[in-house]
N, C-alpha and C. Protein backbone atom coordinates (compact mmCIF):
# COMPACT_ATOMS: atom_id res chain seq x y z
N UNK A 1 27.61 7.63 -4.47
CA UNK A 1 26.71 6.69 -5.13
C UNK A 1 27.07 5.27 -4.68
N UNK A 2 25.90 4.67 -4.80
CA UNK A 2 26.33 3.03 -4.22
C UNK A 2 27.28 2.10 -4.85
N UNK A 3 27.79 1.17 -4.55
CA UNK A 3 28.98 0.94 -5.51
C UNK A 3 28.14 -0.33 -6.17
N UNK A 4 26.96 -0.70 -6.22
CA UNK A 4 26.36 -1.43 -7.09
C UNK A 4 25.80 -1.06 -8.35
N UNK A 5 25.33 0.33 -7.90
CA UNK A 5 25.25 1.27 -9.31
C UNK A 5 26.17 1.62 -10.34
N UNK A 6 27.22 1.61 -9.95
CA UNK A 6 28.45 1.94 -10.52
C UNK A 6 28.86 0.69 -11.64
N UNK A 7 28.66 -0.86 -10.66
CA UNK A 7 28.81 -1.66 -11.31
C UNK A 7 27.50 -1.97 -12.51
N UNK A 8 26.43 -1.69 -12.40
CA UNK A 8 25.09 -1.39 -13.26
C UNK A 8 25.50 -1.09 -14.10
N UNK A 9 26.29 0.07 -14.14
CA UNK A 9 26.40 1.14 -15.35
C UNK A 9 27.12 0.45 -15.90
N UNK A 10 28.13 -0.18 -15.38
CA UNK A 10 29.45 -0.61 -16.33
C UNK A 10 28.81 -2.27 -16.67
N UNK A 11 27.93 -2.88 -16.86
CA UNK A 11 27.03 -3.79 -17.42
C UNK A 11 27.00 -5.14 -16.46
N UNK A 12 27.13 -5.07 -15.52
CA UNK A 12 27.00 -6.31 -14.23
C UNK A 12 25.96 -6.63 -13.95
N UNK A 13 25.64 -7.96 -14.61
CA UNK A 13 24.26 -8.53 -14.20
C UNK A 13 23.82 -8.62 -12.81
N UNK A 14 24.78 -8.83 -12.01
CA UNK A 14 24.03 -9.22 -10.79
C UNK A 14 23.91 -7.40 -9.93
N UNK A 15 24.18 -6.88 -10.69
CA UNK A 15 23.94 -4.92 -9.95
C UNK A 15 22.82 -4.66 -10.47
N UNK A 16 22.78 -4.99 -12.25
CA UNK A 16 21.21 -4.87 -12.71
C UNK A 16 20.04 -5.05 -12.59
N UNK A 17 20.74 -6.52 -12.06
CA UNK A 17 19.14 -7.25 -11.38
C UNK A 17 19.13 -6.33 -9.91
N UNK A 18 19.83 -6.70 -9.31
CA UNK A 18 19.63 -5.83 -8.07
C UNK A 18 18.80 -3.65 -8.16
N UNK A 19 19.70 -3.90 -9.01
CA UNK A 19 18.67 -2.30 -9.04
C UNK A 19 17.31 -2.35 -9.42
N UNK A 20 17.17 -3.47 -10.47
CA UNK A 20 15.29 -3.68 -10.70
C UNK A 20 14.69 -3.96 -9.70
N UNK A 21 15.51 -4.76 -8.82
CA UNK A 21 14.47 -5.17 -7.78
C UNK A 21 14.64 -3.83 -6.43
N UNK A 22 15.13 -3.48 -6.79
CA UNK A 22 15.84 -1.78 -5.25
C UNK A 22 14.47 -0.99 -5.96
N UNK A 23 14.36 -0.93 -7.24
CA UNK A 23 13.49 0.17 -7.65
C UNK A 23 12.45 0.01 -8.21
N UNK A 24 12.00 -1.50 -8.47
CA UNK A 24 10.72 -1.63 -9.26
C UNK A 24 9.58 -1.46 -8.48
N UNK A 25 9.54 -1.32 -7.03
CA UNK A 25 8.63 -1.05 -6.46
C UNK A 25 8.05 0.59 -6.62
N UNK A 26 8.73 1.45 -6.20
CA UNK A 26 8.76 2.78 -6.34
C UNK A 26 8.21 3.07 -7.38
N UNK A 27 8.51 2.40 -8.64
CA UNK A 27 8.42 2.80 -9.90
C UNK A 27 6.78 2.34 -10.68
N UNK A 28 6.62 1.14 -9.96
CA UNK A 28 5.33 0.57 -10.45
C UNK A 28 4.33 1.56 -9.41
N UNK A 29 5.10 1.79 -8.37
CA UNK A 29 3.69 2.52 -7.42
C UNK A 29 3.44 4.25 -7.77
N UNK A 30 4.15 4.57 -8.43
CA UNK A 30 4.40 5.79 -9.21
C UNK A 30 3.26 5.60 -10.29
N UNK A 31 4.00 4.45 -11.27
CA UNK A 31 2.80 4.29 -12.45
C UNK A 31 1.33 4.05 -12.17
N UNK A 32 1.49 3.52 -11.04
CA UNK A 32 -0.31 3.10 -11.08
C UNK A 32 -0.86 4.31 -10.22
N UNK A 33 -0.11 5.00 -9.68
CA UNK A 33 -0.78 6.59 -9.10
C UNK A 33 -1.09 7.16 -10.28
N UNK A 34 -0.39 7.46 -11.36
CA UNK A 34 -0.47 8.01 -12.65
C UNK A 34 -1.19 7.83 -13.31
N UNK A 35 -1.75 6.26 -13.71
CA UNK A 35 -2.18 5.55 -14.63
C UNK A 35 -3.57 4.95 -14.28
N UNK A 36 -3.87 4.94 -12.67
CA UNK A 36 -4.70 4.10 -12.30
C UNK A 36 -5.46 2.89 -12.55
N UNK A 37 -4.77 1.89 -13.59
CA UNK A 37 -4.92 0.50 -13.87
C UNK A 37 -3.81 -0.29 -13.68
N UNK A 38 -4.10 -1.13 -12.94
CA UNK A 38 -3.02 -2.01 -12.41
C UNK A 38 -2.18 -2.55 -13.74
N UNK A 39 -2.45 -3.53 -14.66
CA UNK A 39 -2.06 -3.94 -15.64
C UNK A 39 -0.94 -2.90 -16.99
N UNK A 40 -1.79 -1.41 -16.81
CA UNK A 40 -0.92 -0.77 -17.29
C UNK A 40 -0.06 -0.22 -16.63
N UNK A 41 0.13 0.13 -15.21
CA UNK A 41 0.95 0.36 -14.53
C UNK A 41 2.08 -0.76 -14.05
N UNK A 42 1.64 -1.96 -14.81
CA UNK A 42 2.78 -2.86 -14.52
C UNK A 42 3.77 -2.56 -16.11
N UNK A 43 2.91 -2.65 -17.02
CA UNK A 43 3.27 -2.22 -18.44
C UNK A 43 4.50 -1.09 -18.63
N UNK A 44 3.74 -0.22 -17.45
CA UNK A 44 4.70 1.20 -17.75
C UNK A 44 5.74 1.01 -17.04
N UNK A 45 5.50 0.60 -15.69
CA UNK A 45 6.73 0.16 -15.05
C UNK A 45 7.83 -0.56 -15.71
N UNK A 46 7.71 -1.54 -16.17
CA UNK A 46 8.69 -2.79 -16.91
C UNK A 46 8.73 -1.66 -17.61
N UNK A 47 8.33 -1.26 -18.91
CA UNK A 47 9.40 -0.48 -19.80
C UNK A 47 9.90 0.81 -19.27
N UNK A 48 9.85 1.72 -18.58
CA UNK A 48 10.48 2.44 -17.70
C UNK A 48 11.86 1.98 -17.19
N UNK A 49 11.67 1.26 -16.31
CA UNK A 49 12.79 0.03 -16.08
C UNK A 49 13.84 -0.19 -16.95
N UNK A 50 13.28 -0.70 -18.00
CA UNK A 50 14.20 -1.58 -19.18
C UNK A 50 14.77 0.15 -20.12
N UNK A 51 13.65 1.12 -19.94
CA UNK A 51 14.70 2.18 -20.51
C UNK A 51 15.73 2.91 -19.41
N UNK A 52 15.61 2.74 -18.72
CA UNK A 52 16.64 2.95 -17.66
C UNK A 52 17.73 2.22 -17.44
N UNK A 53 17.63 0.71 -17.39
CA UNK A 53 18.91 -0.06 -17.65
C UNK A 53 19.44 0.24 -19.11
N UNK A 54 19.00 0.71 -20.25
CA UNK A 54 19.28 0.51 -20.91
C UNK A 54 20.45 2.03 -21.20
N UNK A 55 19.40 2.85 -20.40
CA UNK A 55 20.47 4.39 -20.53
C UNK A 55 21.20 4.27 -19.46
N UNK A 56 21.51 3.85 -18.68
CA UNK A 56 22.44 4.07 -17.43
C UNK A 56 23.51 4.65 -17.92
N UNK A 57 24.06 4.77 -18.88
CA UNK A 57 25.43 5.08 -19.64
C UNK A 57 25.19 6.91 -19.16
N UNK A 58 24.09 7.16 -19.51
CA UNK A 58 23.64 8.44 -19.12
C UNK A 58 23.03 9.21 -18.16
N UNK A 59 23.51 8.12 -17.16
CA UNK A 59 23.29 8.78 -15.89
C UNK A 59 24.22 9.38 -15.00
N UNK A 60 24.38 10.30 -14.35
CA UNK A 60 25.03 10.84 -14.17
C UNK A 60 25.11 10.56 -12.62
N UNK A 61 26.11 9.85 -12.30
CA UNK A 61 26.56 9.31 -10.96
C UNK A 61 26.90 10.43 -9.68
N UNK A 62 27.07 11.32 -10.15
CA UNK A 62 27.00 12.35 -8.92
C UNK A 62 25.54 12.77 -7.88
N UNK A 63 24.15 12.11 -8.89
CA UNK A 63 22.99 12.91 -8.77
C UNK A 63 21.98 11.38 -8.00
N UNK A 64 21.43 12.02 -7.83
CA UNK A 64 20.51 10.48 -6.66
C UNK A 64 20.29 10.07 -7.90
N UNK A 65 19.90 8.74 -7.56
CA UNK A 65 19.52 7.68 -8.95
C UNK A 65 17.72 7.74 -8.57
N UNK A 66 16.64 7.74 -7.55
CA UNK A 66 15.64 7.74 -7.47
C UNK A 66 15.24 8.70 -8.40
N UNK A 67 15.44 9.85 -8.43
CA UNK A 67 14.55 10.66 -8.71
C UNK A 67 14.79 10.95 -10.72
N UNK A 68 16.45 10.56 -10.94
CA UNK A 68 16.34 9.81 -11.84
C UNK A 68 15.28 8.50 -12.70
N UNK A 69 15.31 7.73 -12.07
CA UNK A 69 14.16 6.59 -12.53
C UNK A 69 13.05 7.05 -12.45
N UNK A 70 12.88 8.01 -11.58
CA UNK A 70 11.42 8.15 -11.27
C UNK A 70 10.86 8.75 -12.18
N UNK A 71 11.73 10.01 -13.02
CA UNK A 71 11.54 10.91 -14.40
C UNK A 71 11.27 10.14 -15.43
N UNK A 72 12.16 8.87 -15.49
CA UNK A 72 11.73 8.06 -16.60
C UNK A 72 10.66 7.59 -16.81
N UNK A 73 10.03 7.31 -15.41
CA UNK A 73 8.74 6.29 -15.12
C UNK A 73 7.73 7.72 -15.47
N UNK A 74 7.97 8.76 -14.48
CA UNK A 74 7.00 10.12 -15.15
C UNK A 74 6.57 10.10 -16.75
N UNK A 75 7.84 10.13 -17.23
CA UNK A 75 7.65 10.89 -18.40
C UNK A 75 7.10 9.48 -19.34
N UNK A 76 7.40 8.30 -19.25
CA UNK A 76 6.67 6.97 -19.78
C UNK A 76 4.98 7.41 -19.18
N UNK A 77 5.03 7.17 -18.22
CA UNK A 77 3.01 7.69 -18.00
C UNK A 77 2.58 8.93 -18.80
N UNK A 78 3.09 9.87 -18.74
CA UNK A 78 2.77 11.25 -19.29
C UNK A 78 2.26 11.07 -21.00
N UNK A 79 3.34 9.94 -21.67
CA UNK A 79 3.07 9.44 -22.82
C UNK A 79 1.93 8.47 -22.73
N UNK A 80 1.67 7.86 -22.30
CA UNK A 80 0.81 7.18 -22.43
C UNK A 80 -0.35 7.35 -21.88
N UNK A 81 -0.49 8.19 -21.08
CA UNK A 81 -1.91 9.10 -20.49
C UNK A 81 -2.27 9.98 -22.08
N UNK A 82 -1.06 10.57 -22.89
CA UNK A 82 -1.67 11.24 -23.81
C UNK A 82 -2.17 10.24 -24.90
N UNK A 83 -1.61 9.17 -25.16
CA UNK A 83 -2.12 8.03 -26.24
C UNK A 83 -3.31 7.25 -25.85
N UNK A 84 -3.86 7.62 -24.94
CA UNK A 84 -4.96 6.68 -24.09
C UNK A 84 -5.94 7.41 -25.23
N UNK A 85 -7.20 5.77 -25.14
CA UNK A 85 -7.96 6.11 -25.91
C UNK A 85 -9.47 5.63 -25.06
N UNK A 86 -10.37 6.19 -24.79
CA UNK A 86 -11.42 5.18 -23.75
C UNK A 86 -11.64 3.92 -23.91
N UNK A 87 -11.37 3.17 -23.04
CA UNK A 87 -11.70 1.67 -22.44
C UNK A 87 -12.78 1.04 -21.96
N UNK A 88 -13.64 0.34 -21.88
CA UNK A 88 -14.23 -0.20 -21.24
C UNK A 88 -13.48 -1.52 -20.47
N UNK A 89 -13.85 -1.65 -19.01
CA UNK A 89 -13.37 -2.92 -18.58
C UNK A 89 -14.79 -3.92 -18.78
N UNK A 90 -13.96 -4.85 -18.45
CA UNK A 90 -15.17 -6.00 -18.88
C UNK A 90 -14.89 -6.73 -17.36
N UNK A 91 -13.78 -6.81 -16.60
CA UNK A 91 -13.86 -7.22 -15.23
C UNK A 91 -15.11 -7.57 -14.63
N UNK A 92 -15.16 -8.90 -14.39
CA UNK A 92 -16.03 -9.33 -13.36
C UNK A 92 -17.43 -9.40 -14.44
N UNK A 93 -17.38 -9.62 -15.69
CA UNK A 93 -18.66 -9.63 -16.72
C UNK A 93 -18.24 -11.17 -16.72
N UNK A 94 -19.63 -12.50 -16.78
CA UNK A 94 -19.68 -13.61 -16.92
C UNK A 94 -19.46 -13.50 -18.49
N UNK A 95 -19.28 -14.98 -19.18
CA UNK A 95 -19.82 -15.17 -20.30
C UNK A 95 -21.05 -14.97 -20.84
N UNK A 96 -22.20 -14.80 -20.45
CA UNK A 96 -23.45 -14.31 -20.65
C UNK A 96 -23.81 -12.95 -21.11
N UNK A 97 -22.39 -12.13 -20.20
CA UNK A 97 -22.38 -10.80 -20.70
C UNK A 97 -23.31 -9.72 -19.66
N UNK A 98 -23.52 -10.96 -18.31
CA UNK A 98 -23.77 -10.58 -17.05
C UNK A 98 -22.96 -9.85 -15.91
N UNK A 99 -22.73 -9.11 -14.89
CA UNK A 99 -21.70 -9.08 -14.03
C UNK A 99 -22.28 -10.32 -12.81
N UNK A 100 -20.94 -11.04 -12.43
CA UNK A 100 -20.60 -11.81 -11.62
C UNK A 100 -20.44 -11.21 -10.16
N UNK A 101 -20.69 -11.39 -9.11
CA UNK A 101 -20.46 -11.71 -7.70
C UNK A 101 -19.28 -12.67 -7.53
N UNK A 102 -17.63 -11.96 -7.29
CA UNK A 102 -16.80 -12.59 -7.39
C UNK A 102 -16.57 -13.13 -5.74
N UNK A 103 -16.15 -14.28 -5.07
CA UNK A 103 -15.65 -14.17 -3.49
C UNK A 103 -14.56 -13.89 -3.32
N UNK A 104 -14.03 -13.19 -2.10
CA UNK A 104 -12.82 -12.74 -1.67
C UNK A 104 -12.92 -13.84 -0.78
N UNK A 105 -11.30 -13.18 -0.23
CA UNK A 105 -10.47 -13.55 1.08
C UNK A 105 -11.00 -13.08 2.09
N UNK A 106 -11.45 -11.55 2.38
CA UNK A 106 -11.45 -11.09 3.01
C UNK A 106 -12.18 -11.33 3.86
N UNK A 107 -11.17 -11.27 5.09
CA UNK A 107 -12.05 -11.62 6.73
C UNK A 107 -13.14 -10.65 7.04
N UNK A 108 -13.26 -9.31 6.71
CA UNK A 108 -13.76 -8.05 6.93
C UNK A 108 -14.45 -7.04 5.88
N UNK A 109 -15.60 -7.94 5.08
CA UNK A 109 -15.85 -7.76 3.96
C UNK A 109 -16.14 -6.00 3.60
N UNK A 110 -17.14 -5.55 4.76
CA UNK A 110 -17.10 -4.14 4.89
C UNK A 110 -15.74 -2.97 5.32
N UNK A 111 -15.12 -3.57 5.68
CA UNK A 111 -14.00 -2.61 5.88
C UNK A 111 -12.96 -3.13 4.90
N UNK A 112 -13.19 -4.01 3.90
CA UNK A 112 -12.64 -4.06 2.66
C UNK A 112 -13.12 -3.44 1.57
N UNK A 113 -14.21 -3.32 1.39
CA UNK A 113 -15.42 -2.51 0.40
C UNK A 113 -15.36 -0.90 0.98
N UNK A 114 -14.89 -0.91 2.05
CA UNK A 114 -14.78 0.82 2.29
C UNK A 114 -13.29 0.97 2.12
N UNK A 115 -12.34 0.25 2.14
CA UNK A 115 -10.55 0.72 2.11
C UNK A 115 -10.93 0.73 0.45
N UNK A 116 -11.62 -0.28 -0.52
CA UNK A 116 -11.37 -0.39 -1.76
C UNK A 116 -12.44 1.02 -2.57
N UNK A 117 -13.68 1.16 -1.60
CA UNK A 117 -13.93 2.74 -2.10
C UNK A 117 -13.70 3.70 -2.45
N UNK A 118 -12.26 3.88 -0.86
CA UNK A 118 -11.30 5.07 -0.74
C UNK A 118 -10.66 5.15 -1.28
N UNK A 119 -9.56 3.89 -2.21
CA UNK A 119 -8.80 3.59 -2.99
C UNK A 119 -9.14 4.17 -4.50
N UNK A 120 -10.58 4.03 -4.74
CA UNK A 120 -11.00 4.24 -5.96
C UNK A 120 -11.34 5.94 -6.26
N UNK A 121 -11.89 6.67 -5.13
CA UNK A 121 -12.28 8.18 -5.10
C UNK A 121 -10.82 8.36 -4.85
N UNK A 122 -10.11 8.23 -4.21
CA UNK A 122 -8.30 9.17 -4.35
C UNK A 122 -7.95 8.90 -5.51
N UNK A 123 -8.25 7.33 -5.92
CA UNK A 123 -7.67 7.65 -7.78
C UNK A 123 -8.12 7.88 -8.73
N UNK A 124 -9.43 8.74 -8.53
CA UNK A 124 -10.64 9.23 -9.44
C UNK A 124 -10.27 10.76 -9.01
N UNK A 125 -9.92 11.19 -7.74
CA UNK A 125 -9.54 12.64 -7.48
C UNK A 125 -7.95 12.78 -8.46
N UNK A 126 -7.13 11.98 -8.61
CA UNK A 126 -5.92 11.64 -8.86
C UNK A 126 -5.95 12.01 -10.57
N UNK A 127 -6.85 11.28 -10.94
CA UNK A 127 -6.95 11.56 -12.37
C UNK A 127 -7.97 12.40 -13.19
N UNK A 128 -8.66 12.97 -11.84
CA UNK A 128 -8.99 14.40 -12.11
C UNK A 128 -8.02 15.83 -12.79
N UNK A 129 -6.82 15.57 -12.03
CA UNK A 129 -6.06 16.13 -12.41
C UNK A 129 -4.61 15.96 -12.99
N UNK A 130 -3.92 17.24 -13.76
CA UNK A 130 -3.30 17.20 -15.05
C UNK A 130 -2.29 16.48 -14.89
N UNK A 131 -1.59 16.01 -15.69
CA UNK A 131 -0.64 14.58 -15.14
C UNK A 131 0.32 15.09 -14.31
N UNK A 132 1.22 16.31 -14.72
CA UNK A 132 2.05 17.02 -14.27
C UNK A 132 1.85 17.23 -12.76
N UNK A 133 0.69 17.78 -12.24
CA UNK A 133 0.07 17.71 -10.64
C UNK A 133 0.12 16.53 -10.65
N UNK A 134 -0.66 15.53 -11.30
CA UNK A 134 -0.38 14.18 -10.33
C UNK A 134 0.67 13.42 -10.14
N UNK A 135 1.75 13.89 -10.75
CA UNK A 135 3.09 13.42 -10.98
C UNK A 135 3.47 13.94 -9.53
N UNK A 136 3.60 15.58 -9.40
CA UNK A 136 3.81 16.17 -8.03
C UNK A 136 3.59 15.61 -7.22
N UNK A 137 2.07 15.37 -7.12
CA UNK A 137 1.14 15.00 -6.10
C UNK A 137 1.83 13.61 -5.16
N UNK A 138 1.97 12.47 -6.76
CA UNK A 138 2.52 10.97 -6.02
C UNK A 138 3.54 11.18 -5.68
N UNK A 139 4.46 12.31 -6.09
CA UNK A 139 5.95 11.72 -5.69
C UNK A 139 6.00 12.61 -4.50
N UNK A 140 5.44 13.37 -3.82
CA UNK A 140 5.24 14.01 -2.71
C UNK A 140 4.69 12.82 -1.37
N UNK A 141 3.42 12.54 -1.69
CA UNK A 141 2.96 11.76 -0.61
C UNK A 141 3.17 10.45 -0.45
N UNK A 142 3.02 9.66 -1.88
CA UNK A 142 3.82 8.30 -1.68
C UNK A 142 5.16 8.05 -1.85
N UNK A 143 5.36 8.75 -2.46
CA UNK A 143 7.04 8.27 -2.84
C UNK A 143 8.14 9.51 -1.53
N UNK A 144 7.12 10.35 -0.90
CA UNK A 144 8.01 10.94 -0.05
C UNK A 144 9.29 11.31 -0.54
N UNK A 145 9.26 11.66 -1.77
CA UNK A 145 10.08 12.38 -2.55
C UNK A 145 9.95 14.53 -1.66
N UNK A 146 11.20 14.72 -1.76
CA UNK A 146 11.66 16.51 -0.90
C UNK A 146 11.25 16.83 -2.69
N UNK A 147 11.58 18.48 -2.42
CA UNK A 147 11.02 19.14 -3.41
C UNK A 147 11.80 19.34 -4.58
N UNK A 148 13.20 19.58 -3.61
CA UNK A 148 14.52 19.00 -4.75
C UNK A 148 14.66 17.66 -5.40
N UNK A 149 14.09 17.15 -5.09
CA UNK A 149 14.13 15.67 -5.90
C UNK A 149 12.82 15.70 -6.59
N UNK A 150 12.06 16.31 -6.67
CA UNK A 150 10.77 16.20 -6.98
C UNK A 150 11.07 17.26 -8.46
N UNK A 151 11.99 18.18 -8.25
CA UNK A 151 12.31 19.45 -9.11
C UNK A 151 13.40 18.16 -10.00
N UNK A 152 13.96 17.05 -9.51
CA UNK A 152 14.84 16.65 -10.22
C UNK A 152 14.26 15.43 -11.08
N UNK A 153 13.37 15.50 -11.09
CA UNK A 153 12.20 14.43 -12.16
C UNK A 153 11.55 15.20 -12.92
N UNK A 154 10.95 16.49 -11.96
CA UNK A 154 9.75 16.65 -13.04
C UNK A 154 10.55 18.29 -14.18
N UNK A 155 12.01 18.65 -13.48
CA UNK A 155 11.90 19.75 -14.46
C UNK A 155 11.94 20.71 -13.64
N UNK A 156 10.86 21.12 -12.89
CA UNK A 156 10.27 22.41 -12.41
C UNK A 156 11.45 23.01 -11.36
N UNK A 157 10.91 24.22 -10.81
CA UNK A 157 11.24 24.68 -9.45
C UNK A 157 10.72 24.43 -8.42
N UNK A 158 11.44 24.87 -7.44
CA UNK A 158 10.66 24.58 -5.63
C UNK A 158 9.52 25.10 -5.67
N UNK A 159 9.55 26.70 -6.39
CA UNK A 159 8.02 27.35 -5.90
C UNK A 159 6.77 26.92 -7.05
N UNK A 160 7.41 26.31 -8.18
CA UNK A 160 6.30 25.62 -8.83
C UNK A 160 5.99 24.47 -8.45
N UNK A 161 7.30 23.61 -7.81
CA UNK A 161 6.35 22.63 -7.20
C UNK A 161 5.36 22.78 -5.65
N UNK A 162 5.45 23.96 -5.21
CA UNK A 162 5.00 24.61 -4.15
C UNK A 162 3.47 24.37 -4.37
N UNK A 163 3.55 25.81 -5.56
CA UNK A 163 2.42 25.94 -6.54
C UNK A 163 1.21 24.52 -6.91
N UNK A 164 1.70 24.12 -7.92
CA UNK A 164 1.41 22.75 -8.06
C UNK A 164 0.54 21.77 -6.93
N UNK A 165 1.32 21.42 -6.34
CA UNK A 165 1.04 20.65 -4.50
C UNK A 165 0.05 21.75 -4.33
N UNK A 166 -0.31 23.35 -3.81
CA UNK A 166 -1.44 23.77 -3.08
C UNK A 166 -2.15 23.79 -4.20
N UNK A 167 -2.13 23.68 -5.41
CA UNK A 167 -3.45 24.30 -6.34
C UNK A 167 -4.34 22.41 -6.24
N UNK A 168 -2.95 21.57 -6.66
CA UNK A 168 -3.57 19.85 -6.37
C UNK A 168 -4.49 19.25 -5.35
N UNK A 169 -3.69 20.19 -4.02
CA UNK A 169 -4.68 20.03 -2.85
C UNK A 169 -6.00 20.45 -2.73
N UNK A 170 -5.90 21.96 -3.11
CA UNK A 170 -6.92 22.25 -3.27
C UNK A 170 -8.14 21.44 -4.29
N UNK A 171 -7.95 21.08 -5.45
CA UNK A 171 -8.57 20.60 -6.39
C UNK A 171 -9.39 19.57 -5.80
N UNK A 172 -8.34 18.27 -5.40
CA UNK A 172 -8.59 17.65 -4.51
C UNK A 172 -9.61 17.60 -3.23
N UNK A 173 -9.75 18.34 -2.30
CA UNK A 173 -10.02 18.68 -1.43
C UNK A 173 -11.38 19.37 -1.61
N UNK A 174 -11.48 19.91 -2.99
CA UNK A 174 -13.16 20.60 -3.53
C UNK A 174 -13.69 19.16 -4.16
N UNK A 175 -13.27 18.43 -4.57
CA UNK A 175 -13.75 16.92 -5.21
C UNK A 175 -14.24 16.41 -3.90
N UNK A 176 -13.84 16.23 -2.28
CA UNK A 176 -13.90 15.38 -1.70
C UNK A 176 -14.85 16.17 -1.12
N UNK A 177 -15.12 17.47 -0.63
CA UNK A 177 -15.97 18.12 -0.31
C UNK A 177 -17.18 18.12 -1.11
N UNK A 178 -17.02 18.21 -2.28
CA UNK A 178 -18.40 17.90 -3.28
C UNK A 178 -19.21 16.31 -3.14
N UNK A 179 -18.07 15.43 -3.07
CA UNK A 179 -18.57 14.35 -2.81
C UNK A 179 -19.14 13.94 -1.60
N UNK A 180 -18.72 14.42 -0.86
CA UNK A 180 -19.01 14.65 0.77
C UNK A 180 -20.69 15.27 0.40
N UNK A 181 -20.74 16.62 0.04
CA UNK A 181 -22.50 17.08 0.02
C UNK A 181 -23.12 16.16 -0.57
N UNK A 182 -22.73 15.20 -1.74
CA UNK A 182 -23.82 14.80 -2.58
C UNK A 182 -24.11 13.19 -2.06
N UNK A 183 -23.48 12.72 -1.07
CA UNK A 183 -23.70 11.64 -0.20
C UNK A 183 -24.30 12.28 0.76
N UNK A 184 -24.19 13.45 1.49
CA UNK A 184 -25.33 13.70 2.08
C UNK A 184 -26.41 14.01 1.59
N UNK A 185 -26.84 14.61 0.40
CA UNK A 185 -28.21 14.98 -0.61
C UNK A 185 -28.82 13.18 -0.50
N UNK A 186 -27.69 12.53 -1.14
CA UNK A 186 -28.53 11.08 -1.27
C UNK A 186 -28.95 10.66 -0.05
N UNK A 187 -28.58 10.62 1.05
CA UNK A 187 -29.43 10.01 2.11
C UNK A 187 -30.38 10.97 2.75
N UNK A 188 -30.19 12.15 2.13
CA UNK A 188 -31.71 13.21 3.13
C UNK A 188 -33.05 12.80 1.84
N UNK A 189 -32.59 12.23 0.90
CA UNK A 189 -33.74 12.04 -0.67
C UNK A 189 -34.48 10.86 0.30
């Protein structure tokens, strides 16, 4: 184990800060795979975080610390995917109670409106399914989490997370195919 962790555990501010910043990335990009709103995935992140510095006492220094944090950050979304209650956003509504035409930056307005499309159908396929798969799912492809570390967050085994990953893909993969026919239906109408 790193010898900054070590000092973490034993209450060293400058290891603490350093591990928030080693891991808050991972951890927020976890939550907002999970959560798919930026704002609450910053939410879940920070307290994830802060319960993790706060248990370090109970971590067990022999075992990777990622996949550690990462359980915490799991199991914080998992709770709060079940307390969710429907939302409306109001984003981009004027005072009138109109929607607004906001301007970007962007040099490449169409190949920004198609990266931000794709962005939105993977995290509409994403939260299609049960948190537990999408837990799999992120810590597989983004977080490039192995299966043993993936078994060491979420609980499971290799062949359930096997399981899991082909049934996700699949799911996945019938969403994008469906969506695929019904963009072609709309332009043969």
């Amino acid at each position: 184990m790193e010898e900054w962790l070590l000092l973490a555990q034993r209450g060293d501010e400058a290891a603490v800060n350093r591990l928030v910043t080693t891991y808050q990335q991972p951890v927020f990009n976890l939550c907002y795979r999970m959560l798919g709103e930026y704002t609450e995935a910053e939410d879940a992140a920070q307290e994830a975080l802060i319960k993790a510095v706060l248990n370090l006492h109970a971590y067990d220094a022999e075992r990777p610390f990622k996949p550690w944090v990462l359980r915490i950050a799991s199991n914080e979304c998992v709770d709060r995917i079940r307390r969710r209650k429907p939302a409306v956003s109001l984003d981009g509504m004027g005072e009138d109670g109109a929607w607004e035409w906001q301007a970007g930056h962007s040099p490449n307005p169409e190949s920004e409106m198609l990266h931000h499309e794709q962005q939105i159908q993977i995290q509409e396929m994403l939260e299609s399914l049960p948190p537990l798969d999408r837990t799999v799912i992120t810590l597989f492809y983004w977080e490039g989490l192995s299966y043993t570390e993936i078994g060491e967050v979420t609980g499971l085994s290799i062949s359930a997370i096997k399981s899991r990953l082909f049934r996700a893909r699949r799911v996945m993969a019938q969403l994008i195919v469906g969506s695929n026919m019904m963009e072609e239906e709309r332009y043969a109408a």
